[in-house]
Protein backbone atom coordinates (compact mmCIF):
# COMPACT_ATOMS: atom_id res chain seq x y z
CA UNK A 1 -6.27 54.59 56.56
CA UNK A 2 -6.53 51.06 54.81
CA UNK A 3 -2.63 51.01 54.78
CA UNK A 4 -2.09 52.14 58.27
CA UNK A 5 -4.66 49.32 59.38
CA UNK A 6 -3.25 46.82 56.80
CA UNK A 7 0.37 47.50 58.35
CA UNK A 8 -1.30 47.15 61.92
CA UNK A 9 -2.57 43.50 61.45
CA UNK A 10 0.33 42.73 59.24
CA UNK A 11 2.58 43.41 62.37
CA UNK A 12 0.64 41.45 64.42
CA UNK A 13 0.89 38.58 62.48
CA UNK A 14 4.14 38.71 62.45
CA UNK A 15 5.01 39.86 65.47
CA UNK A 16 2.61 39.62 68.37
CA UNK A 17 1.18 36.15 66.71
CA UNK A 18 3.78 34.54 65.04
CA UNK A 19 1.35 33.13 62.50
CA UNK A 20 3.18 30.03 60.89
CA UNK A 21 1.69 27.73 58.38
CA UNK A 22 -0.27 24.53 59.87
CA UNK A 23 0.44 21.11 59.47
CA UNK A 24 -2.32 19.95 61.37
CA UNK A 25 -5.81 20.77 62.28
CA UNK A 26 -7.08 21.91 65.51
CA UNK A 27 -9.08 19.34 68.20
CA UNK A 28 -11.67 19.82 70.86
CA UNK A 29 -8.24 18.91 73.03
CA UNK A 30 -7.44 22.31 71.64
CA UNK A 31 -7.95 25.12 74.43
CA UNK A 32 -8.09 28.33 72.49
CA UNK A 33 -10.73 27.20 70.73
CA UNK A 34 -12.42 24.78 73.20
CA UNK A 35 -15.62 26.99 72.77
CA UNK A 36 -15.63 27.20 69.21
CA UNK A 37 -16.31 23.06 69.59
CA UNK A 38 -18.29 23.59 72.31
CA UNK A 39 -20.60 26.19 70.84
CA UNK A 40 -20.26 27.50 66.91
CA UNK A 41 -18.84 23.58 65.21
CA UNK A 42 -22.34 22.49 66.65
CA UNK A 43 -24.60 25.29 64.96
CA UNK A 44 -23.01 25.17 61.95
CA UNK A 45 -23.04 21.37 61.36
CA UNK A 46 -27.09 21.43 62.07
CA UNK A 47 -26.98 24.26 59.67
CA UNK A 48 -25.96 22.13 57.02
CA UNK A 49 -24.40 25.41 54.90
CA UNK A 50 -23.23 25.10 51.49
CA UNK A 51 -21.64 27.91 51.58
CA UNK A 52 -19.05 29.51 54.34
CA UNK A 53 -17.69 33.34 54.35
CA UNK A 54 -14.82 33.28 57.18
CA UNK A 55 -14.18 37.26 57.59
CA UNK A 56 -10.98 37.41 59.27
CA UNK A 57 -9.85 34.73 58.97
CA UNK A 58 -6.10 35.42 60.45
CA UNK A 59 -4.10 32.50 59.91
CA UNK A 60 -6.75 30.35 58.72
CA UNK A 61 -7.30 27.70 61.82
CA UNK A 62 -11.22 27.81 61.40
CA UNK A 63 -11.61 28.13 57.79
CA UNK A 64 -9.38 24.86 57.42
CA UNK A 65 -10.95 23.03 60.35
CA UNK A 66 -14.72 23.67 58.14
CA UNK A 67 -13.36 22.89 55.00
CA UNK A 68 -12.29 19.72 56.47
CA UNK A 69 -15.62 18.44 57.48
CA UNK A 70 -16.86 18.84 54.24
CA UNK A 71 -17.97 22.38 54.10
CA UNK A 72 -16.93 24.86 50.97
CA UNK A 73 -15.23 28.50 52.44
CA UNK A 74 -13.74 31.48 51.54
CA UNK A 75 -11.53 33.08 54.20
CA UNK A 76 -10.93 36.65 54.05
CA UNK A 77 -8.59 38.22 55.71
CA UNK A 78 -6.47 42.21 55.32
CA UNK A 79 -3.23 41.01 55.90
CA UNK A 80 -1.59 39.47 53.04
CA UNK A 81 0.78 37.72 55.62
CA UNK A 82 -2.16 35.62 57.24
CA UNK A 83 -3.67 34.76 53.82
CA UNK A 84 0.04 33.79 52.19
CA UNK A 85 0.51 31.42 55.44
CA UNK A 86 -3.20 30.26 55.23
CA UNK A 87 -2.66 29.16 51.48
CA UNK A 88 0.36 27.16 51.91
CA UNK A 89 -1.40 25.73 55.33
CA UNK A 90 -4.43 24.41 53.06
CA UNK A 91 -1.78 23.15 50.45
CA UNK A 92 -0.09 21.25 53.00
CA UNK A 93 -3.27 19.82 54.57
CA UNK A 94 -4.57 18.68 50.52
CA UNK A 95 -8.27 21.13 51.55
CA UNK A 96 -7.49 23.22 48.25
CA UNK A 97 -10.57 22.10 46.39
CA UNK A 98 -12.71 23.15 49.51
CA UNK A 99 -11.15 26.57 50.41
CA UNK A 100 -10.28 29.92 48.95
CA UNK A 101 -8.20 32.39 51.28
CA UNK A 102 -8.57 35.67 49.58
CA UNK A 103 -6.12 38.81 50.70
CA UNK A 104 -8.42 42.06 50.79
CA UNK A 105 -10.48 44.83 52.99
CA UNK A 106 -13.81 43.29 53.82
CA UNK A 107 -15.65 46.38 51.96
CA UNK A 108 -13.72 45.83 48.90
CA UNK A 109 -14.90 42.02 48.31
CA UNK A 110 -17.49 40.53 46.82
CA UNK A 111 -19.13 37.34 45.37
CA UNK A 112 -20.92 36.57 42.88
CA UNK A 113 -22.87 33.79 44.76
CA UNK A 114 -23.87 34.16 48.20
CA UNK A 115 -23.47 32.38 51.68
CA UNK A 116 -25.52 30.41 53.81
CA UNK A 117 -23.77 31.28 56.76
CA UNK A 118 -21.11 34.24 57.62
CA UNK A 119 -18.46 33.30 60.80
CA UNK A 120 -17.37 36.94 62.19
CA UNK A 121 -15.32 35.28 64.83
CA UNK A 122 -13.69 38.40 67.10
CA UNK A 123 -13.79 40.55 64.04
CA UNK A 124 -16.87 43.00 64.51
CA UNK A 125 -15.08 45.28 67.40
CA UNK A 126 -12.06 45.80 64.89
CA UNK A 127 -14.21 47.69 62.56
CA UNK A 128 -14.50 51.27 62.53
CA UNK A 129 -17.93 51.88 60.70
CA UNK A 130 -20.09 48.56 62.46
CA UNK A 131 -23.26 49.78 60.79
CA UNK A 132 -21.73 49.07 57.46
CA UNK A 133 -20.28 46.07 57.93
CA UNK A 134 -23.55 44.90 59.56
CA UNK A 135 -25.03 46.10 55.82
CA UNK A 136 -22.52 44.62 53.90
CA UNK A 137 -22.88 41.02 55.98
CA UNK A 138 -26.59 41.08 54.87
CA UNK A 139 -25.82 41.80 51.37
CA UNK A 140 -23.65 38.59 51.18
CA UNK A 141 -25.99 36.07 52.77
CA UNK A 142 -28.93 34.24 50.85
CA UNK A 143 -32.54 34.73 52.48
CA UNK A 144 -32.61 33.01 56.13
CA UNK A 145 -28.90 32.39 56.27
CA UNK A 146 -26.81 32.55 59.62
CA UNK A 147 -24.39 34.66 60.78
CA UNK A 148 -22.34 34.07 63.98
CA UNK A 149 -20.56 36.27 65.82
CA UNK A 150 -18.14 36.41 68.89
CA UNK A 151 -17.20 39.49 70.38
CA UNK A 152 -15.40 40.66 74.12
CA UNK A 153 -17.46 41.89 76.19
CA UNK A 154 -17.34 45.43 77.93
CA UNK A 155 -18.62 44.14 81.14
CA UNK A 156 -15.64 41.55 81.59
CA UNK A 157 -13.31 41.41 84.95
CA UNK A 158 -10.32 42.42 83.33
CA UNK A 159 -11.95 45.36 82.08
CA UNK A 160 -13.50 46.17 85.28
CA UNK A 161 -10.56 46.00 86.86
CA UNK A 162 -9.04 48.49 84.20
CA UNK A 163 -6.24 46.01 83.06
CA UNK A 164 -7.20 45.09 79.63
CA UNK A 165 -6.23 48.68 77.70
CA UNK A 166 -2.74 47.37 76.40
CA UNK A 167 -4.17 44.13 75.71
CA UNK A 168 -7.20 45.84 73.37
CA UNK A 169 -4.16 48.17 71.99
CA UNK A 170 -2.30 45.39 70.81
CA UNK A 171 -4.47 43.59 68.69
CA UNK A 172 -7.16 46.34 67.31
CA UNK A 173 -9.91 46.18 69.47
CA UNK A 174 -11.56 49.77 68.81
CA UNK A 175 -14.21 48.42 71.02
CA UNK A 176 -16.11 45.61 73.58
CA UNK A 177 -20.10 45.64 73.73
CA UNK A 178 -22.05 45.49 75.41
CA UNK A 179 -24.68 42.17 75.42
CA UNK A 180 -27.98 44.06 75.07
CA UNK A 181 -26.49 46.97 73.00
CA UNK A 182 -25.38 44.25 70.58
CA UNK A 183 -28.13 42.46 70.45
CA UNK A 184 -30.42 45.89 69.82
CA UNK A 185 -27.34 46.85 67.16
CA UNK A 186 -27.97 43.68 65.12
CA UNK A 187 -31.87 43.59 65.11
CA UNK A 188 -31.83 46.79 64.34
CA UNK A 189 -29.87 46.03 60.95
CA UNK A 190 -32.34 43.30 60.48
CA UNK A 191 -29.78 40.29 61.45
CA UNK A 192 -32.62 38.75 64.14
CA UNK A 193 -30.89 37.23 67.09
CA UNK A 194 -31.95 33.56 67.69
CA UNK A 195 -29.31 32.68 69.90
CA UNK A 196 -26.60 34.41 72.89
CA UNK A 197 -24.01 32.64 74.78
CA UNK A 198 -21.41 34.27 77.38
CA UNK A 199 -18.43 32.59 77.55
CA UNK A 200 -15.18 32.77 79.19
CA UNK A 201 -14.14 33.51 82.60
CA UNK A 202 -11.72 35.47 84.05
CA UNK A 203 -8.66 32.43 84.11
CA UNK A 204 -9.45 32.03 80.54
CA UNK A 205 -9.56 35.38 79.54
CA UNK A 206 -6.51 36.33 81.79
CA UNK A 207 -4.15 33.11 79.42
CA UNK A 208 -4.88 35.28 76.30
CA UNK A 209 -4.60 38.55 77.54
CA UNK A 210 -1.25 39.03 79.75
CA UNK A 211 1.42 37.71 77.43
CA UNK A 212 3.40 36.76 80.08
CA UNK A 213 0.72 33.79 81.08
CA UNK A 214 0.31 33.19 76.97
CA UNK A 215 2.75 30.07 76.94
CA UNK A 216 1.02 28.08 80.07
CA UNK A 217 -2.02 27.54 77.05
CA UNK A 218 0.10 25.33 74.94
CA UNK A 219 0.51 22.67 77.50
CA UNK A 220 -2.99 22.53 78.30
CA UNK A 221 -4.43 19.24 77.15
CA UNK A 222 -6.60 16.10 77.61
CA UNK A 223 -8.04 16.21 80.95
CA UNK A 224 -6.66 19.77 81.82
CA UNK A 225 -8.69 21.17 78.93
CA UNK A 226 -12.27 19.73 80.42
CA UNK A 227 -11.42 20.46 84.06
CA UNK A 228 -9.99 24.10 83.75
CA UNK A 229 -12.80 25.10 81.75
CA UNK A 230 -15.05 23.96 83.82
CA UNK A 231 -13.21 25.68 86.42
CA UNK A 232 -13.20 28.86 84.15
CA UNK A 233 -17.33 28.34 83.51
CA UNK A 234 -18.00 28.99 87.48
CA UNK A 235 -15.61 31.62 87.79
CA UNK A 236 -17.77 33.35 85.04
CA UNK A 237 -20.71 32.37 86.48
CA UNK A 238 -19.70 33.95 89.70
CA UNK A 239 -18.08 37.12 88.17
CA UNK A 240 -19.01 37.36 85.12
CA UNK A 241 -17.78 36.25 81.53
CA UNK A 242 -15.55 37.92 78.87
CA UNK A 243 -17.38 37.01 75.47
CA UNK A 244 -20.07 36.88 73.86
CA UNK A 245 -21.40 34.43 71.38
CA UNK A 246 -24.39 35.84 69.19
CA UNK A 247 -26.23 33.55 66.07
CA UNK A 248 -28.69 35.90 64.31
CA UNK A 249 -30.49 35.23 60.73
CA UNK A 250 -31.26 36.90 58.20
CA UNK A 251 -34.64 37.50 57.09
């Protein structure tokens, strides 16, 4: 099974990414991860953590973006061809001395010292036993450290509409949640929710899942970035959003 699975993110990497080593970090002018600066950046610099686990990490954007404002992180990611490009992306951008990308299943790592805050960003609905990774996510953080998740929701247009299947095929998704069965799922495993955000609309979440609209995001910047997702925030408003943005503690 851990072959099969590492094979199946390897591929997308490769393929269905085209993860490349970066030579520059992302901005809020960004829009893929317009509500990561809108949203997580904000939590986590009032957090103040010394420590940062990034599980899953893929090619490394948000581990590099934290280690350059100062924060210490480990990325962790399965595929050894996300890690290898993540390496030579912190190399390039001089953040070795703040960053360690290490290449392994999430149940097979461990640390000697523990974190003050755990990013699961889109990684939770990959996993086949959620209970245990919800166990194991406790066991790394100290005593009232954060952990943030994102996740898609089940309850999104797309899937409404039935279109998303090949989409959630494609890059792992074994499943989308529900907001309240989340929220239940986490308290339950004693990660207390302090915090829940829905986020993006249906012409967001429509750029990211139909390849064939995937190359309109990399000309959206500047002004088009504010304005279309503000566009994007009534449309999910009106119809409902795509994904959910959960900050729970441990206690």
């Amino acid at each position: 099974m851990r072959n099969n699975t590492l094979s199946i993110y390897d591929s997308y990497h490769k393929h269905f990414a085209n993860t490349a080593v970066q030579h520059k970090l992302i901005s809020d002018n960004n829009f893929t991860y317009v509500n990561f600066f809108r949203y997580i950046l904000p939590i986590i610099r009032k957090a103040k953590p010394k420590r940062i686990l990034d599980i899953g990490s893929g090619a490394g954007t948000l581990s590099l973006l934290l280690a350059s404002q100062g924060f210490n992180v480990v990325g962790i990611d399965i595929s050894m061809i996300a890690i290898q490009k993540s390496k030579l992306s912190a190399k390039y951008l001089n953040l070795q001395k703040r960053i360690d990308f290490v290449s392994c299943n999430f149940f097979d790592f461990d640390s000697i010292e523990k974190f003050d805050l755990i990013l699961c960003s889109e990684v939770i609905e990959h996993v086949i036993n959620e209970v245990k990774f919800l166990k194991k996510v406790r066991s790394l953080l100290v005593n009232n450290g954060y952990v943030i998740f994102s996740t898609p929701l089940n309850s999104a247009p797309l899937v409404k509409l039935g279109i998303t299947k090949t989409f959630d095929n494609q890059v792992g998704h074994l499943r989308r949640y529900d907001k309240n069965n989340f929220i239940y799922l986490l308290n339950s495993n004693k990660l207390y929710v302090e915090k829940v955000i829905e986020t993006e609309g249906i012409i967001r979440n429509s750029l990211f899942v139909f390849p064939i609209l995937g190359f309109i995001v990399k000309f959206i910047r500047g002004p088009l970035v504010r304005g279309l997702t503000l566009i994007d925030d009534i449309f999910g408003a009106l119809l409902g959003f795509s994904d959910l943005i959960v900050i729970a503690v441990k206690q």
